[in-house]
Protein backbone atom coordinates (compact mmCIF):
# COMPACT_ATOMS: atom_id res chain seq x y z
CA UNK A 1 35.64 13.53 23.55
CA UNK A 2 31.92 13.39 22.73
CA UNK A 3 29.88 10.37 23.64
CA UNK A 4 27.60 11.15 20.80
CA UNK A 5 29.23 12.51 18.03
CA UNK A 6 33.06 11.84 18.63
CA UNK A 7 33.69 15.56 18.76
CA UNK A 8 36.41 17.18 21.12
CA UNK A 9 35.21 19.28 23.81
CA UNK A 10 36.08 20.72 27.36
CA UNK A 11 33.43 19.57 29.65
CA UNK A 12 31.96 22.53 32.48
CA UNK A 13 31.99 19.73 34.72
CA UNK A 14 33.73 16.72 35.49
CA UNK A 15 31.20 14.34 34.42
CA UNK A 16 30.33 16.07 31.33
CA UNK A 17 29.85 13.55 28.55
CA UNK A 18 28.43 15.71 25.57
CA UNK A 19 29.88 18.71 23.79
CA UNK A 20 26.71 20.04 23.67
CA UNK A 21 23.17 19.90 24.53
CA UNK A 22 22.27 18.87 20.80
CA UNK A 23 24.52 16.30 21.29
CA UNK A 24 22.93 14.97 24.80
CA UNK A 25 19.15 15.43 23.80
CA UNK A 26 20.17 12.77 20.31
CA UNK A 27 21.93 10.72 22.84
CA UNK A 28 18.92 10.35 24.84
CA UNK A 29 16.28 9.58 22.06
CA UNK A 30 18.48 7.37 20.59
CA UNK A 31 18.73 5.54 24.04
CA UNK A 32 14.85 5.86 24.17
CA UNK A 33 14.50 4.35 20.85
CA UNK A 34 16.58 1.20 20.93
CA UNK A 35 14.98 0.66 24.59
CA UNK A 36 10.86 1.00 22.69
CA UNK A 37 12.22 -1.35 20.38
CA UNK A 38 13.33 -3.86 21.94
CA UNK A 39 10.32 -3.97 24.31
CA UNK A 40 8.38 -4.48 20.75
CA UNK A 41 5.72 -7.57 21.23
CA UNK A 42 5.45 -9.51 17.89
CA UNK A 43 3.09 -12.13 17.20
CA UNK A 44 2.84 -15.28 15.27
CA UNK A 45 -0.31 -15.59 12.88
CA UNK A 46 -1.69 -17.13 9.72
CA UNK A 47 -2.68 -15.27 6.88
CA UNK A 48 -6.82 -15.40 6.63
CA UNK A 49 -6.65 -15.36 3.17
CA UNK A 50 -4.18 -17.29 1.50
CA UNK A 51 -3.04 -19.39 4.84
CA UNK A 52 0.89 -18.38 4.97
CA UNK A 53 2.61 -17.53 8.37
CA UNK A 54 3.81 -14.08 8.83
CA UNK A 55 4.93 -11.96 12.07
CA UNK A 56 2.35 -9.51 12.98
CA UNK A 57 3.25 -5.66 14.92
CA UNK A 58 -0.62 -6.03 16.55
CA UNK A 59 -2.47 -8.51 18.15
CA UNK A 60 -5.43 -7.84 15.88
CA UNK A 61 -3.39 -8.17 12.32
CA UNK A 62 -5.52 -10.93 10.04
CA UNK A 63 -3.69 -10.56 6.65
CA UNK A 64 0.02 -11.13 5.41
CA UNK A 65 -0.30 -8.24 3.26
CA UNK A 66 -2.56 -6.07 1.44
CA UNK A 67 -2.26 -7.53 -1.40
CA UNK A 68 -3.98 -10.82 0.55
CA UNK A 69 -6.38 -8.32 2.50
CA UNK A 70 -7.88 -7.35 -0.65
CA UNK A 71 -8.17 -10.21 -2.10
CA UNK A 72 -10.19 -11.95 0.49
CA UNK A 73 -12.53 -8.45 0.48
CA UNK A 74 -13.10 -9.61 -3.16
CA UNK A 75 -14.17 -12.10 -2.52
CA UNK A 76 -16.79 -11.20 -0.02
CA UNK A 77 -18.01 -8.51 -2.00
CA UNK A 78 -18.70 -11.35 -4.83
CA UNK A 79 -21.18 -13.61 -2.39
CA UNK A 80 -23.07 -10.55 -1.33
């Protein structure tokens, strides 16, 4: 039985685990995938604009949304 896809196969080798090498190279990313994810670094900030809290993917995020980012450019573009 496939690890990946459930599928019946006779392995080459006694520690065979994938029917085939489709099946082992998904495995793998998948594997790779869940492991970049949960090394993810979030980061708690405050919206510049209208002041709510919001979980930011980068250190360098300023805005809640872009709704709120152009707002507050707006703005600026108002005084000058």
């Amino acid at each position: 039985m496939c690890a990946f896809c459930g599928g019946p196969f006779t392995a080459a080798q006694k520690n065979g685990m994938y029917c085939s090498q489709k099946c082992n190279h998904n495995a793998y990313r998948q594997r790779q995938q869940a492991k970049k994810k949960a090394e993810r670094v979030t980061y708690e900030k405050n919206c510049d604009a209208c002041g709510a809290s919001f979980t930011a993917k980068r250190s360098t995020t300023s805005y809640c949304s872009d709704k709120c980012r152009a707002k507050l450019l707006r703005a600026r573009k108002k005084k000058v």
